[in-house]
Protein backbone atom coordinates (compact mmCIF):
# COMPACT_ATOMS: atom_id res chain seq x y z
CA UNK A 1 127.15 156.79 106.91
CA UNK A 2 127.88 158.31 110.36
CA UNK A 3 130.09 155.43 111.97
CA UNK A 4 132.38 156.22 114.36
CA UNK A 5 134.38 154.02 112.81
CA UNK A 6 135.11 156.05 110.01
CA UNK A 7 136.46 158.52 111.93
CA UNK A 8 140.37 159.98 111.13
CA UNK A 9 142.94 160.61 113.49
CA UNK A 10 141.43 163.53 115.83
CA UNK A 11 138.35 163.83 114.44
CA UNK A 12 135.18 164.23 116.42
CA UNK A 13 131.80 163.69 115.67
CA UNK A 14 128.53 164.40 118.01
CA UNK A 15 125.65 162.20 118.55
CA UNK A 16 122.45 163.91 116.90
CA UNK A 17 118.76 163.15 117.06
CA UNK A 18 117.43 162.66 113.41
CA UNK A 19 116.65 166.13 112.08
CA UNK A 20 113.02 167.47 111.11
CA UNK A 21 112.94 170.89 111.80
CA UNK A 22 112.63 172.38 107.98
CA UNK A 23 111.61 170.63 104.46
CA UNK A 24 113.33 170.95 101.26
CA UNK A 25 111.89 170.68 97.85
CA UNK A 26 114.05 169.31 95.64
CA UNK A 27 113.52 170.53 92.05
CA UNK A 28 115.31 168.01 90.15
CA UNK A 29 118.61 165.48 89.94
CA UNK A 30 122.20 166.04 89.09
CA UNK A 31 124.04 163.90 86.38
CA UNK A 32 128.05 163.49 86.55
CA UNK A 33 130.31 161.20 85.64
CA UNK A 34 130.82 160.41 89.35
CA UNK A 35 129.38 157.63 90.86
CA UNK A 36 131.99 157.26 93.82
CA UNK A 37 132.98 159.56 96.06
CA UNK A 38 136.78 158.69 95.81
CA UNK A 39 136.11 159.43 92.47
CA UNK A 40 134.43 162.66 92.60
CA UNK A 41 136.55 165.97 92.53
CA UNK A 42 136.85 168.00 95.76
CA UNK A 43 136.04 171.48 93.97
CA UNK A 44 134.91 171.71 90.77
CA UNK A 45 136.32 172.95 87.88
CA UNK A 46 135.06 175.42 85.00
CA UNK A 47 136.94 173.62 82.58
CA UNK A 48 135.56 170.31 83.66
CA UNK A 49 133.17 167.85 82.11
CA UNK A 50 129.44 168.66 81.02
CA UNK A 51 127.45 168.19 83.79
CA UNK A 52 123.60 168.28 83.46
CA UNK A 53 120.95 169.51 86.15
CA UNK A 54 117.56 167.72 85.45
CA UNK A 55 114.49 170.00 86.35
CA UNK A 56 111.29 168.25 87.42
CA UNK A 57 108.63 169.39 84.61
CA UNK A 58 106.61 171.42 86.48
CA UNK A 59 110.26 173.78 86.80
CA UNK A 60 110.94 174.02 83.14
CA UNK A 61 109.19 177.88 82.76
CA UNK A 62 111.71 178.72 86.04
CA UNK A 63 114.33 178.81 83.53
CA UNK A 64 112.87 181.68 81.84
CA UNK A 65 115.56 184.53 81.62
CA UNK A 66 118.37 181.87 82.80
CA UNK A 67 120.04 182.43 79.87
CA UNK A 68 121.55 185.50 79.69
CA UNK A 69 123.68 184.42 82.50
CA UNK A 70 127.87 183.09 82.09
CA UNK A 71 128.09 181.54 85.33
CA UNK A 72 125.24 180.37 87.62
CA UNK A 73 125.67 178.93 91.28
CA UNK A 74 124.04 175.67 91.80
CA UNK A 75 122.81 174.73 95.47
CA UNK A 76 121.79 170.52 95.90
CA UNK A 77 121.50 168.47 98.81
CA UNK A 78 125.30 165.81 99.41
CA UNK A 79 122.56 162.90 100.58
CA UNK A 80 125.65 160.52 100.65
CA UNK A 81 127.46 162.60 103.33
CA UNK A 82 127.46 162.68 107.21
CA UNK A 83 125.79 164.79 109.45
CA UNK A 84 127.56 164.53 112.41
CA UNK A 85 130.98 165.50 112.79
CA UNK A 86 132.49 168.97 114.17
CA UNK A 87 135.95 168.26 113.75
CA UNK A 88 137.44 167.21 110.26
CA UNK A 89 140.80 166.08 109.55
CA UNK A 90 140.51 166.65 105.38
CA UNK A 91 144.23 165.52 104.57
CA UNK A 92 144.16 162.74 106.91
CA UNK A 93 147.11 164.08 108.47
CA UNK A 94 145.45 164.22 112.15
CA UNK A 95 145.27 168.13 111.40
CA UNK A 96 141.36 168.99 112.37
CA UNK A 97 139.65 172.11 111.61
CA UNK A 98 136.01 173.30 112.31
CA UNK A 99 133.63 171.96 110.56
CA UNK A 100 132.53 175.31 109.53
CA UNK A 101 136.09 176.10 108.62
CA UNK A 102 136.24 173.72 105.41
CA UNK A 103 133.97 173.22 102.48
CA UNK A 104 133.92 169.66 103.22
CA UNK A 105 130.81 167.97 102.04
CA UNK A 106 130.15 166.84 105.86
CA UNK A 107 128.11 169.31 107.47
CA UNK A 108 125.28 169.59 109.43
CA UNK A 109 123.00 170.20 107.00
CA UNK A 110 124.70 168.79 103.66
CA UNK A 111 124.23 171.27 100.94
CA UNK A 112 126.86 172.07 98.52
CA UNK A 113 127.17 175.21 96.56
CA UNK A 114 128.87 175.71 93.10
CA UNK A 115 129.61 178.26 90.63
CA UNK A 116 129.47 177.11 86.96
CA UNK A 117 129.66 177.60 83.63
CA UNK A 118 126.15 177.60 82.00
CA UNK A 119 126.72 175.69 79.11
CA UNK A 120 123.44 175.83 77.16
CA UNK A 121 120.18 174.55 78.48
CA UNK A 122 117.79 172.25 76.71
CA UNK A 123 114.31 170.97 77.30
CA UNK A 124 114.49 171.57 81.04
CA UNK A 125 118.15 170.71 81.49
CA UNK A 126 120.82 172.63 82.40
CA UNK A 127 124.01 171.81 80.73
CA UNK A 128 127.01 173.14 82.51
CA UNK A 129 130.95 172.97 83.61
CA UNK A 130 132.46 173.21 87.14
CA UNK A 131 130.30 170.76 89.33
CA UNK A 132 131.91 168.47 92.07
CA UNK A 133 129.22 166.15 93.20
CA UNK A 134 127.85 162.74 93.10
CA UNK A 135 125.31 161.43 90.04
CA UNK A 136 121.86 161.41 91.39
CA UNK A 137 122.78 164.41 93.66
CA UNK A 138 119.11 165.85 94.52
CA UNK A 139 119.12 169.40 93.37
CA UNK A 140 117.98 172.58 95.38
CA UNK A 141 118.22 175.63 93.61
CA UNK A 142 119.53 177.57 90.75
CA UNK A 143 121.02 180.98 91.02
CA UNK A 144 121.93 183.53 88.71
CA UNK A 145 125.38 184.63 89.84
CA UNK A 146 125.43 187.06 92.26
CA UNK A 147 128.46 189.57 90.82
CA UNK A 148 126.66 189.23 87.28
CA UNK A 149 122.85 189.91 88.56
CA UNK A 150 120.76 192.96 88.52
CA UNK A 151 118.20 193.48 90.45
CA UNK A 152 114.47 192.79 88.23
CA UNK A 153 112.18 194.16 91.04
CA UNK A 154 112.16 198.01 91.65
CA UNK A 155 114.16 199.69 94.43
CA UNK A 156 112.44 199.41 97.66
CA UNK A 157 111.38 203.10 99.04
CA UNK A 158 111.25 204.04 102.45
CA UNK A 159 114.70 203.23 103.06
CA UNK A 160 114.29 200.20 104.81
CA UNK A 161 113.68 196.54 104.34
């Protein structure tokens, strides 16, 4: 996964001590019709095929309320990517940009981030449109979209946080 090798025309990766500074809980898996990355689109499309996210059982009363929501964003964890590189060349061209510059699935920490169409959701799966990773992507979270979402809690008094 992170050989040099692989590298593109003016691309540069650094060498990195395996990471353990935070846990992640993944809730569930991700089920595409992509099972190769060459395959897989580079940014999903609303219009694209069902997609399903998977919730563990002990997540299916999470979902409570989900569905009064169009459009959801969808964070899960690219475990297929690398970790390691700060310099991309995305085109192949020898044109590099930042790493923080692209929405390239190689990052430091790999988690990609997608708004989608909530299809429908059944029995602890979430049926929806607009996804762009790998089947058996490990999901992360599930959040109403942001531009649609009103707050549930009370304002906070005081006037600060």
């Amino acid at each position: 996964m992170n050989d040099p090798g692989d590298l593109r025309p003016n691309e540069e990766a650094v060498a990195l001590e395996p990471a353990s500074d935070a846990t992640l809980r993944f809730i569930g898996t991700i089920h595409t019709p992509w099972r190769d990355r060459k395959d897989c689109p580079r940014q999903g499309r609303l219009d694209g095929p069902e997609c399903q996210l998977v919730l563990d059982p002990v997540w299916h009363n999470a979902l409570a309320g989900l569905e009064d929501y169009d459009t959801i964003e969808v964070l899960y964890w690219l475990d297929q990517s690398r970790r390691d590189l700060i310099r991309q060349s995305p085109r192949s061209d020898g044109q590099t940009f930042g790493t923080f510059a692209l929405r390239s699935p190689v990052r430091p920490n790999p988690i990609g981030t997608s708004m989608v169409k909530l299809v429908r959701i059944e029995k602890g799966a979430l049926i929806v449109r607009g996804l762009d990773c790998l089947d058996g992507t490990p999901l992360l979270d599930i959040k109403p979209d942001r531009c649609a979402f009103s707050p549930k809690a009370p304002d906070k008094t005081g006037g600060g946080e």
